[in-house]
N, C-alpha and C. Protein backbone atom coordinates (compact mmCIF):
# COMPACT_ATOMS: atom_id res chain seq x y z
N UNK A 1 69.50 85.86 87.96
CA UNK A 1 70.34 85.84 89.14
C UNK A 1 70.52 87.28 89.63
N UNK A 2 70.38 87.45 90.81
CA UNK A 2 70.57 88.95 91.21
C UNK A 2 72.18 89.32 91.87
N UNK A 3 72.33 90.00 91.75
CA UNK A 3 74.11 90.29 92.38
C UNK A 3 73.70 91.13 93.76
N UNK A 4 74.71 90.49 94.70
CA UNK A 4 74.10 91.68 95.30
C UNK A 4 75.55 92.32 95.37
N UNK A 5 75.10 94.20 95.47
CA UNK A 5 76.35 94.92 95.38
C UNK A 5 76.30 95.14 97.10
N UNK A 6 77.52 95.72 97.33
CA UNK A 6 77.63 96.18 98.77
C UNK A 6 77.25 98.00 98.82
N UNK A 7 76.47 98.04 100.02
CA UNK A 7 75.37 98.98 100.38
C UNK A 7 76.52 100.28 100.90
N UNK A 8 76.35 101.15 100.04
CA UNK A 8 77.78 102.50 100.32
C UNK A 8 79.24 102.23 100.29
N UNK A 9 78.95 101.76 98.94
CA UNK A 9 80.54 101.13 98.46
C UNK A 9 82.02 102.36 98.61
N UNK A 10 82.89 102.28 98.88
CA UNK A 10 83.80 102.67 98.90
C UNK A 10 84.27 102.66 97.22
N UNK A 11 84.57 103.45 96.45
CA UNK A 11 85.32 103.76 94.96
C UNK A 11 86.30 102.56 94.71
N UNK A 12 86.30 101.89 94.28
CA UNK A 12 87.93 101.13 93.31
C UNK A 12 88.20 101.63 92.01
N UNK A 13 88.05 102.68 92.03
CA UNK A 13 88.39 102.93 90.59
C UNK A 13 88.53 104.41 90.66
N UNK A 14 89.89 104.56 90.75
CA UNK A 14 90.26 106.52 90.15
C UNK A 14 90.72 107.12 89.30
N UNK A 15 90.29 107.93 88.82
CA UNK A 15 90.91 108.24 87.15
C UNK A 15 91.42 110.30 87.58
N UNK A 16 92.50 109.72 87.13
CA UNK A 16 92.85 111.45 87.66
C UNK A 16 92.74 112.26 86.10
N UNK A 17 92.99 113.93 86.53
CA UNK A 17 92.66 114.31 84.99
C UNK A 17 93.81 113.96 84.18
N UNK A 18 93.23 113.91 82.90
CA UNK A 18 94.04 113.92 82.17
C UNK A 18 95.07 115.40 81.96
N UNK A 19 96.41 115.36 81.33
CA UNK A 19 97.44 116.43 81.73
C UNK A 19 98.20 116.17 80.20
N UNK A 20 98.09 117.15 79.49
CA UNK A 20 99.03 117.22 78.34
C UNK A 20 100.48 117.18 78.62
N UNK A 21 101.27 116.11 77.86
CA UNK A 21 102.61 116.00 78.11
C UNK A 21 103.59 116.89 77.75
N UNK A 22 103.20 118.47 77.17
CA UNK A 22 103.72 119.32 76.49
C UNK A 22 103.31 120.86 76.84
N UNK A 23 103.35 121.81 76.45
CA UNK A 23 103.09 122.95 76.23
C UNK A 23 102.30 123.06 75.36
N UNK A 24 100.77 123.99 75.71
CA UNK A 24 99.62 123.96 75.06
C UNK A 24 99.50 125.05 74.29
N UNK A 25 99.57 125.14 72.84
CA UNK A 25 99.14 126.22 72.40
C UNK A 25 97.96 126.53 71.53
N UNK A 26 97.22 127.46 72.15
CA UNK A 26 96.01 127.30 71.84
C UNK A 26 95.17 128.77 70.52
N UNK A 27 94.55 127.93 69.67
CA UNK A 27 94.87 128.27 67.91
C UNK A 27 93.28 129.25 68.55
N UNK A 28 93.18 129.97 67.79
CA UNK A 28 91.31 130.83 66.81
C UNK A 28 91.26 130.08 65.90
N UNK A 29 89.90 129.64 65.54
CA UNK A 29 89.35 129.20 64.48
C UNK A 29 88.20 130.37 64.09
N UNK A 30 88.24 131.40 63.12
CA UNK A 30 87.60 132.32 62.78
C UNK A 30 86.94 132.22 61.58
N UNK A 31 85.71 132.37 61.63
CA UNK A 31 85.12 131.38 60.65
C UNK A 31 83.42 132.19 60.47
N UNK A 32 82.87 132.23 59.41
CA UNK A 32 81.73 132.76 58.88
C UNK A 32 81.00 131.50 58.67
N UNK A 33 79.47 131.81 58.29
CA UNK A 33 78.54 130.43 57.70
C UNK A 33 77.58 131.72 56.99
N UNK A 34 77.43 131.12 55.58
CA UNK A 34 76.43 132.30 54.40
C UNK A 34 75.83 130.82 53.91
N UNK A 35 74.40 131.33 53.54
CA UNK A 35 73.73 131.12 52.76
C UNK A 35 74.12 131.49 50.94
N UNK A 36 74.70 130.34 50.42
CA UNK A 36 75.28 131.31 48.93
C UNK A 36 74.11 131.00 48.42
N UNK A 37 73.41 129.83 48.85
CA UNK A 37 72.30 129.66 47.37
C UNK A 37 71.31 130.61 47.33
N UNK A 38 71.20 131.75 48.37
CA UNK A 38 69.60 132.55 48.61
C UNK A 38 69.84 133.04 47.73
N UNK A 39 68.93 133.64 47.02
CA UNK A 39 69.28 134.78 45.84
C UNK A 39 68.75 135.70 46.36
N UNK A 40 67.93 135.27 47.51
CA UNK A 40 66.74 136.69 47.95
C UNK A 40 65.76 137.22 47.67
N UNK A 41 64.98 136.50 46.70
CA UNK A 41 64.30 136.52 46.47
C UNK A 41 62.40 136.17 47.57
N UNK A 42 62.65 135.21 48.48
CA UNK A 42 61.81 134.85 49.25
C UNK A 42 62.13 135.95 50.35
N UNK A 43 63.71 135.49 51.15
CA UNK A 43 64.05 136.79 52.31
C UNK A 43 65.29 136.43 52.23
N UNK A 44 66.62 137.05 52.48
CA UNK A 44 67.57 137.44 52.68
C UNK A 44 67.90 136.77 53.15
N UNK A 45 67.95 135.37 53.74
CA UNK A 45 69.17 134.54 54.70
C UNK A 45 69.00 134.98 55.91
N UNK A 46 70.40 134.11 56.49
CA UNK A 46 71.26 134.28 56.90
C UNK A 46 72.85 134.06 57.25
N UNK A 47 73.48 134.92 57.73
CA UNK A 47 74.70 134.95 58.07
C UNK A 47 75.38 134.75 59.72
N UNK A 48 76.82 134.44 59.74
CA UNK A 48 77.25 134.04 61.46
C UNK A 48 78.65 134.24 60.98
N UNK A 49 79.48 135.23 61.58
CA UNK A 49 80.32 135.05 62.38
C UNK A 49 80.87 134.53 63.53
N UNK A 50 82.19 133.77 63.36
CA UNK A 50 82.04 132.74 64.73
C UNK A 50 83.83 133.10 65.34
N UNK A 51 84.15 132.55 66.22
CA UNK A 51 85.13 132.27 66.70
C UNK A 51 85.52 131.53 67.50
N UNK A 52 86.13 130.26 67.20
CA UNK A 52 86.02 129.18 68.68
C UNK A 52 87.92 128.79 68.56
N UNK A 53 87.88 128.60 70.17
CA UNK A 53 89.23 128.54 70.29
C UNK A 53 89.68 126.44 70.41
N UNK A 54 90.49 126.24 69.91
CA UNK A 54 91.15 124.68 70.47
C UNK A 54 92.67 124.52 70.09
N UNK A 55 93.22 123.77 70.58
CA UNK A 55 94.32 123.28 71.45
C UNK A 55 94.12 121.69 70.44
N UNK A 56 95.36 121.27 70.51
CA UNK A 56 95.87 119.65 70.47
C UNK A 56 96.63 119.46 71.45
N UNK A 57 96.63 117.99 71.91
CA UNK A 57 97.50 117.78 73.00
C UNK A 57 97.48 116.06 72.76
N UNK A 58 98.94 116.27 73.09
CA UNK A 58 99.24 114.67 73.70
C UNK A 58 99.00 114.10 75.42
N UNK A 59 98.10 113.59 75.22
CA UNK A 59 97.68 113.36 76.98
C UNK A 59 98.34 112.51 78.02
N UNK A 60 98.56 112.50 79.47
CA UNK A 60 98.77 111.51 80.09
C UNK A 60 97.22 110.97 81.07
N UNK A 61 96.88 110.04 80.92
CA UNK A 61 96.55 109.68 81.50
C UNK A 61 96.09 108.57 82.75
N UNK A 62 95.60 108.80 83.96
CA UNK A 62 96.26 107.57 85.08
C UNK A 62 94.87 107.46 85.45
N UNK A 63 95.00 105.69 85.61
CA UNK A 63 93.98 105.14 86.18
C UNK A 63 94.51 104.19 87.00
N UNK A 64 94.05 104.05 88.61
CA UNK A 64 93.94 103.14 89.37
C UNK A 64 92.86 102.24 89.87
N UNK A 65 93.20 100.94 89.54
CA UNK A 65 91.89 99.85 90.31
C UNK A 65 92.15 98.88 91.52
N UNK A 66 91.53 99.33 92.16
CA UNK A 66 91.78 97.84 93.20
C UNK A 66 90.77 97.20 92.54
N UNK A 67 90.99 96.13 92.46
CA UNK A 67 90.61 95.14 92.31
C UNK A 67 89.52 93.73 92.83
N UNK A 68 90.33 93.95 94.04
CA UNK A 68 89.85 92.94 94.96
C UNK A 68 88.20 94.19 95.69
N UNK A 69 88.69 95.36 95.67
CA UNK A 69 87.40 96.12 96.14
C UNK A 69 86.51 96.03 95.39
N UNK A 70 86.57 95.98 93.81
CA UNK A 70 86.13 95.89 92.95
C UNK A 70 85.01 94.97 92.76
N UNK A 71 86.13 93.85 92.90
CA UNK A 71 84.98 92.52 92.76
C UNK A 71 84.26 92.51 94.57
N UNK A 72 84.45 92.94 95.13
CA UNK A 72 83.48 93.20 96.96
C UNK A 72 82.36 93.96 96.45
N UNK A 73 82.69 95.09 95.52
CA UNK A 73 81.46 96.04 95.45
C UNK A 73 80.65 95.39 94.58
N UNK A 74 80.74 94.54 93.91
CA UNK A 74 79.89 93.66 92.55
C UNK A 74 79.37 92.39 93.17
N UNK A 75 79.24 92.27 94.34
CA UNK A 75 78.99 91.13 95.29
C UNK A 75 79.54 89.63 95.10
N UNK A 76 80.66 89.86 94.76
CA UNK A 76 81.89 89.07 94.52
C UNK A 76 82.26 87.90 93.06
N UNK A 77 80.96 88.85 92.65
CA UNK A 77 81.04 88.52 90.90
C UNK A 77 82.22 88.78 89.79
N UNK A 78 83.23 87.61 90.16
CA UNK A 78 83.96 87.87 89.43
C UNK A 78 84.02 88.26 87.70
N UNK A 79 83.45 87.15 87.40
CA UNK A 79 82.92 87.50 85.86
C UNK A 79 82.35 89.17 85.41
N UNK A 80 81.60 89.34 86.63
CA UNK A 80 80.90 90.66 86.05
C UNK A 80 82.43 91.46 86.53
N UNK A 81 82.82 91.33 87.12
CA UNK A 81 84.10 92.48 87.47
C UNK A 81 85.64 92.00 86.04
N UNK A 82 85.48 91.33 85.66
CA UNK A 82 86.35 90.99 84.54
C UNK A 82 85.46 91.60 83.15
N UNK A 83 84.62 92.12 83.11
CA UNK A 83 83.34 92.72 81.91
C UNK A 83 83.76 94.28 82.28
N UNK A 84 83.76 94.39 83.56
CA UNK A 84 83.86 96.23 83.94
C UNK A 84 85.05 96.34 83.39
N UNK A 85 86.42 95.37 83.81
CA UNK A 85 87.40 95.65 83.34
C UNK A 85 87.94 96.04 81.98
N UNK A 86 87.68 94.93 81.44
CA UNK A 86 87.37 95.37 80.25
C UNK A 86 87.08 96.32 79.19
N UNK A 87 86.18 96.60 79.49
CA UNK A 87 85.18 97.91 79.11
C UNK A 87 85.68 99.14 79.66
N UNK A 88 86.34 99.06 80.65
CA UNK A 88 87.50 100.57 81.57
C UNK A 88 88.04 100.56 80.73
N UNK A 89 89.00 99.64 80.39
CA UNK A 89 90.41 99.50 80.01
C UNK A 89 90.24 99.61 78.06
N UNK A 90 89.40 99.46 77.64
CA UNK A 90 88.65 99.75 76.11
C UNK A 90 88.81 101.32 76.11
N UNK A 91 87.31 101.81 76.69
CA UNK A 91 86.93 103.30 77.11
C UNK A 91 88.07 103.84 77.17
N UNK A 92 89.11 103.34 77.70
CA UNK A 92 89.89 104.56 78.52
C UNK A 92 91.23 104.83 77.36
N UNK A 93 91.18 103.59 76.09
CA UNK A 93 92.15 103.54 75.26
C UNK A 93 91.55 103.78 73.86
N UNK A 94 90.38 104.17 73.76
CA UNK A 94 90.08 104.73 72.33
C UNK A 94 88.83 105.58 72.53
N UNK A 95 88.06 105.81 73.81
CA UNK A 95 87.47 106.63 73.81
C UNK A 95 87.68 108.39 74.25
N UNK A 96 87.26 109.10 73.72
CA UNK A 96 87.90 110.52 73.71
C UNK A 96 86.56 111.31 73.63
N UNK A 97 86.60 112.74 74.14
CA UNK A 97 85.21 113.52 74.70
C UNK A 97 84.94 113.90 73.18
N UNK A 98 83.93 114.06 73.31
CA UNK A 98 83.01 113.67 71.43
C UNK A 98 82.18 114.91 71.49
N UNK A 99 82.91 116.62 72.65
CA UNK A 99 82.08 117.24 71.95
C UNK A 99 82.97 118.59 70.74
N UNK A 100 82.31 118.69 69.69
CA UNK A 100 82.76 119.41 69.05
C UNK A 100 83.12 118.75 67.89
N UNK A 101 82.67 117.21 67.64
CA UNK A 101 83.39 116.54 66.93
C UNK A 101 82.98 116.60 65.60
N UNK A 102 81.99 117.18 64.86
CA UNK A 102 82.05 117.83 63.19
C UNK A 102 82.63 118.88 63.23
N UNK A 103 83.28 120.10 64.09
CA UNK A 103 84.38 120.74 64.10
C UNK A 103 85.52 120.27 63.98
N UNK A 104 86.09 119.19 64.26
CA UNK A 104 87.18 119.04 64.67
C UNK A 104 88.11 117.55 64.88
N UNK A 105 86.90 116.88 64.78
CA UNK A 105 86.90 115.25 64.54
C UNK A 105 87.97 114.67 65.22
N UNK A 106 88.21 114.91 66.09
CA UNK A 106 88.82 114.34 67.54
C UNK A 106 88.81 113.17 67.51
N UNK A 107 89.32 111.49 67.39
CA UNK A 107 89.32 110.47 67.58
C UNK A 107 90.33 109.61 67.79
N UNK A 108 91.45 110.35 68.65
CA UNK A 108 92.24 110.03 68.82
C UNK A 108 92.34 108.54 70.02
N UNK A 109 93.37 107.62 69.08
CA UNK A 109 93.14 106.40 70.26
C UNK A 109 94.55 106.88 70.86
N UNK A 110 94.80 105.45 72.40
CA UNK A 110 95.79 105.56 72.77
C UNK A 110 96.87 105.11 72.13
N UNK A 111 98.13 105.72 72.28
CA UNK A 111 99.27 105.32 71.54
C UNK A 111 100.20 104.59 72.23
N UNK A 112 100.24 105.08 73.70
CA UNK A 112 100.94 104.24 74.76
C UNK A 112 100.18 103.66 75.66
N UNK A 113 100.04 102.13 76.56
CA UNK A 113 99.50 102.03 77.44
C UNK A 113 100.09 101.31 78.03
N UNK A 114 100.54 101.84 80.05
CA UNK A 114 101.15 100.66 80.80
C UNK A 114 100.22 100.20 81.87
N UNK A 115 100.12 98.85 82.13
CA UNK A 115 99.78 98.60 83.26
C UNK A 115 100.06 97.61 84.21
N UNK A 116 99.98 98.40 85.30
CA UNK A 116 101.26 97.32 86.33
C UNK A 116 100.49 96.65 87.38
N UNK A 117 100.26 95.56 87.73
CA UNK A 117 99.94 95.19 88.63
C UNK A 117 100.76 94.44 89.82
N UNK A 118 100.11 94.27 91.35
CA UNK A 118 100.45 94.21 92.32
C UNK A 118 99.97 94.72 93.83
N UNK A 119 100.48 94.18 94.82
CA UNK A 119 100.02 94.87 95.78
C UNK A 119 100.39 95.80 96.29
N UNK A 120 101.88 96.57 95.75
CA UNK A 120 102.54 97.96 96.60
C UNK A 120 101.05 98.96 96.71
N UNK A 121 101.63 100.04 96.95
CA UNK A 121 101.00 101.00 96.91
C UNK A 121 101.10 101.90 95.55
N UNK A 122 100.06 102.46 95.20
CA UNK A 122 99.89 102.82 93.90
C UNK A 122 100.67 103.64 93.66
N UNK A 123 101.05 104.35 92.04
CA UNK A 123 101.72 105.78 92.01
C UNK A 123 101.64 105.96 90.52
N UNK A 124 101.29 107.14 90.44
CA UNK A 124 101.14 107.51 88.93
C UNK A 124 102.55 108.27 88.85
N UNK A 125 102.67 108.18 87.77
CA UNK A 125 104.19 108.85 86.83
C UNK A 125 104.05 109.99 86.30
N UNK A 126 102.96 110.71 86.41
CA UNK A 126 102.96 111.98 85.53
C UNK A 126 103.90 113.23 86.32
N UNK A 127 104.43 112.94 87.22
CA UNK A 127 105.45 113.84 87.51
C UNK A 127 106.84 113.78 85.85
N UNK A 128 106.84 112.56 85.33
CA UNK A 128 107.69 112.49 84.35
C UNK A 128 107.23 113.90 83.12
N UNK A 129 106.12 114.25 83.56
CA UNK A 129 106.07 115.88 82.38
C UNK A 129 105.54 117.18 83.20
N UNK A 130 106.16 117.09 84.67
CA UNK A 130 106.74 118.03 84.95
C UNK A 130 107.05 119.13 84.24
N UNK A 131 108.38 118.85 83.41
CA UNK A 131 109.40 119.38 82.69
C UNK A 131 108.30 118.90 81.01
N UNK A 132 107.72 120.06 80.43
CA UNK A 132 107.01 120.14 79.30
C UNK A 132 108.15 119.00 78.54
N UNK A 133 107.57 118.02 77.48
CA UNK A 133 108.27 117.46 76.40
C UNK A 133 108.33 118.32 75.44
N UNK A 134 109.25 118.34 74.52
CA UNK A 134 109.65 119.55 73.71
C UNK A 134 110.29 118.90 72.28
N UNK A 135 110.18 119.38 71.58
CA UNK A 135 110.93 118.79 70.15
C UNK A 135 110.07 118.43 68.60
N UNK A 136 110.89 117.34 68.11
CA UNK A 136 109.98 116.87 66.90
C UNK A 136 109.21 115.90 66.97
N UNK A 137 109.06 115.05 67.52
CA UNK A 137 109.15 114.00 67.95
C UNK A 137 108.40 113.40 69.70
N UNK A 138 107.32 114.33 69.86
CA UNK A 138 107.10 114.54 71.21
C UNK A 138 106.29 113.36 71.99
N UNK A 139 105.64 112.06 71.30
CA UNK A 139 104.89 111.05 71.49
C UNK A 139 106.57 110.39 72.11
N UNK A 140 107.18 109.52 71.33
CA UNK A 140 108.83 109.02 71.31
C UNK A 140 109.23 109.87 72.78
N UNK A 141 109.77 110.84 72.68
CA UNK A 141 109.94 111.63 73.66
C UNK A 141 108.94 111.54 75.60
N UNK A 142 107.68 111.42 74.75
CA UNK A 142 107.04 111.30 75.70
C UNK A 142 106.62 109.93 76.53
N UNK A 143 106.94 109.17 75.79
CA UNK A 143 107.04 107.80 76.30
C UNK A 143 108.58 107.09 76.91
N UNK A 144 109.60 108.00 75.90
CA UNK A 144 110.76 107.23 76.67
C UNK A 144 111.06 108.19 77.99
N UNK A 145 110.23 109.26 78.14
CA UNK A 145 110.57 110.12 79.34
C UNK A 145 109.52 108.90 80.39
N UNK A 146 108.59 109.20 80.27
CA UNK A 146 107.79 107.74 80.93
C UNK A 146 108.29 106.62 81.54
N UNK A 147 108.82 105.85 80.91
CA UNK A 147 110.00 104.76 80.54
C UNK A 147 110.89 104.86 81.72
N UNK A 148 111.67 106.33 81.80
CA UNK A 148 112.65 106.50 81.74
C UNK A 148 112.55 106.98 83.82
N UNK A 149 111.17 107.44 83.85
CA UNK A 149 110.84 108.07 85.46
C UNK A 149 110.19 106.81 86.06
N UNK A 150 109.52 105.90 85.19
CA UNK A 150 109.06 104.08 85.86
C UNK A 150 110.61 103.65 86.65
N UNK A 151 111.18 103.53 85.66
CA UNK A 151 113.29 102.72 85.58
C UNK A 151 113.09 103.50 86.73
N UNK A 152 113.74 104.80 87.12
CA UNK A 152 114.11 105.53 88.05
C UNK A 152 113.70 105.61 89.39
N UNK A 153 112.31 105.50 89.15
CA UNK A 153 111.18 105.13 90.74
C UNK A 153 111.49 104.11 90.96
N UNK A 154 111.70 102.64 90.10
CA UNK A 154 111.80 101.67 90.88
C UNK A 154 113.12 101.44 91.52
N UNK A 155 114.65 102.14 90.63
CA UNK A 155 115.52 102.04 91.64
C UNK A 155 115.45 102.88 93.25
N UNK A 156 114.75 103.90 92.71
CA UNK A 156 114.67 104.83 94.33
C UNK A 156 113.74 103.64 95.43
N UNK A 157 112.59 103.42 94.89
CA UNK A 157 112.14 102.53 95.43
C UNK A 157 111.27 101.35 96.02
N UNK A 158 112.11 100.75 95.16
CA UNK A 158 112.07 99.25 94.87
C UNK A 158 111.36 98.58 93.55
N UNK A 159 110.51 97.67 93.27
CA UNK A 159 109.14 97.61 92.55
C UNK A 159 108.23 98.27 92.86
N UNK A 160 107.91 99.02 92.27
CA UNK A 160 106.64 99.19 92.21
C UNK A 160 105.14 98.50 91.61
N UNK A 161 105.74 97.65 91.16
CA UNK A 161 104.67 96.21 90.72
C UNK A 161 105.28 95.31 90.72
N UNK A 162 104.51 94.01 90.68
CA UNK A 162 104.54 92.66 90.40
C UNK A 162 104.55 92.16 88.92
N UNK A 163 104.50 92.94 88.09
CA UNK A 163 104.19 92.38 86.70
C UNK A 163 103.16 93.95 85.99
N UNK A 164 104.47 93.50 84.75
CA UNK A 164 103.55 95.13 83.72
C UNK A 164 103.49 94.41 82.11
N UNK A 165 102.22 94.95 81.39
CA UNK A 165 102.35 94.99 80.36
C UNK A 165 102.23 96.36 79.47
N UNK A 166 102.58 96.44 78.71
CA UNK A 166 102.77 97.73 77.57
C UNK A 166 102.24 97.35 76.20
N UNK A 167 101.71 98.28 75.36
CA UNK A 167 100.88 98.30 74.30
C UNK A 167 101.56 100.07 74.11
N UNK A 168 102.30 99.72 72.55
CA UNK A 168 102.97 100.60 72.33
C UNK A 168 102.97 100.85 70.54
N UNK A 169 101.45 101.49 70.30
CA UNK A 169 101.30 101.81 68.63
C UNK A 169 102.51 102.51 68.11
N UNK A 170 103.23 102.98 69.09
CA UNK A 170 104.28 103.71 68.58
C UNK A 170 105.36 102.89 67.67
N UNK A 171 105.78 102.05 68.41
CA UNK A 171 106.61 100.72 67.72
C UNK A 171 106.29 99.51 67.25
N UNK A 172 104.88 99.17 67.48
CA UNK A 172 103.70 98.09 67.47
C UNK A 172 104.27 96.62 68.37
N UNK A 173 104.27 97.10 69.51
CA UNK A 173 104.59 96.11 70.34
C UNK A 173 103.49 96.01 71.67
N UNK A 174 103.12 94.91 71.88
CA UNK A 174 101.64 94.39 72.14
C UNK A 174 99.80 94.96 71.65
N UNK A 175 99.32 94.67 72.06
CA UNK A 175 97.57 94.99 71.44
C UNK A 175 97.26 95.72 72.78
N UNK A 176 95.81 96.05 72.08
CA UNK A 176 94.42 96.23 73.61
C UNK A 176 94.21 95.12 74.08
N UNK A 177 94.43 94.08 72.88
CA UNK A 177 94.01 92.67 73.72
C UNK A 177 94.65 92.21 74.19
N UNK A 178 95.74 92.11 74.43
CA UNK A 178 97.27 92.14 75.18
C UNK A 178 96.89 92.24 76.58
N UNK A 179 96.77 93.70 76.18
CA UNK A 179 96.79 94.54 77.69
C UNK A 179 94.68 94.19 78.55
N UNK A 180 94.09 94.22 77.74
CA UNK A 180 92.40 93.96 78.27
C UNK A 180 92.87 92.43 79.32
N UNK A 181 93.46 91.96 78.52
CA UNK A 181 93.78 90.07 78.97
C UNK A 181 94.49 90.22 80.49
N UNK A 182 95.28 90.57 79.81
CA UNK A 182 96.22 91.19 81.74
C UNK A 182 95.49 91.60 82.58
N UNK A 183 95.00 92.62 82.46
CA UNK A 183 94.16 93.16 83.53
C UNK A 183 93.09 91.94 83.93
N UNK A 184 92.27 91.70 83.33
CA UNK A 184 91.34 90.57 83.74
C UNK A 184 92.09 88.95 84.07
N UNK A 185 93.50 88.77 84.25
CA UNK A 185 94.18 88.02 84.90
C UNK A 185 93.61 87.97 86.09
């Protein structure tokens, strides 16, 4: 069966950068590599001095989909647009940039995830770390500040969705499959 897509599709799908919810401080890793086993006998080795710099961070990150454009640009294949979804909404909750990763082994999944659906007009929340999160405790912190600027937008004004679900490793309250299911509603 062939799909047909639509010819200079317009985007449904924006992913803004990701933005650490905190103040970044960023470490040296100063570091040598020797050959101990040469004895030197054949030739002398070698040796490296190195220095590479990295950072940890707790991330925010925002993704918007229309939906309905979505399934227009897939030539109104719903099924195949409930597979993309999917697979966004996977990617975007346990996949993380993989370079450097025998340095440093980066595999961090998501810990918080909301997603709201509806027809308002969209709006991401990362104005809520504005103001760096700070303390012991900065995931907690960083989610009930979250929490806490959603509550606040919607009294300023109004809903901002029709219906949200949350997936929250922090307290273990809903799954990916929770949240994968919703979206493909």
């Amino acid at each position: 069966e062939v799909v047909k897509v639509t010819k200079d599709p317009e985007a449904a799908v924006q992913v803004a950068h990701a933005i650490t919810v905190h103040e970044v401080a960023v470490e040296d890793d100063y570091f040598t590599a020797v050959d101990d086993l040469n004895s030197g006998e054949d030739d002398l080795g070698a040796a490296h001095i190195g220095e590479t710099e990295f950072a940890a961070g707790l991330f925010y990150l925002y993704l918007c989909i229309n939906r309905d454009l979505l399934v227009e640009n897939l030539g109104g294949d719903q099924e195949l647009a409930n597979k993309a979804l999917a697979a966004l909404v996977e990617a975007a909750a346990k996949v993380a940039p993989n370079g450097k990763q025998n340095s440093f082994a980066s595999r961090a999944y998501a810990s918080y995830i909301l997603v709201e659906k509806g027809e308002q007009q969209p709006r991401s929340l990362s104005v809520a770390f504005l103001k760096p999160v700070r303390g012991e405790d900065i995931l907690a912190k960083a989610i009930s500040g979250l929490e806490t600027k959603r509550s606040n937008m919607e009294k300023a004004y109004g809903p901002c969705a029709d219906n949200k679900k949350v997936m929250n490793a922090e307290s273990g309250e809903g799954s990916l499959n929770d949240i994968i299911s919703f979206v493909k509603e």
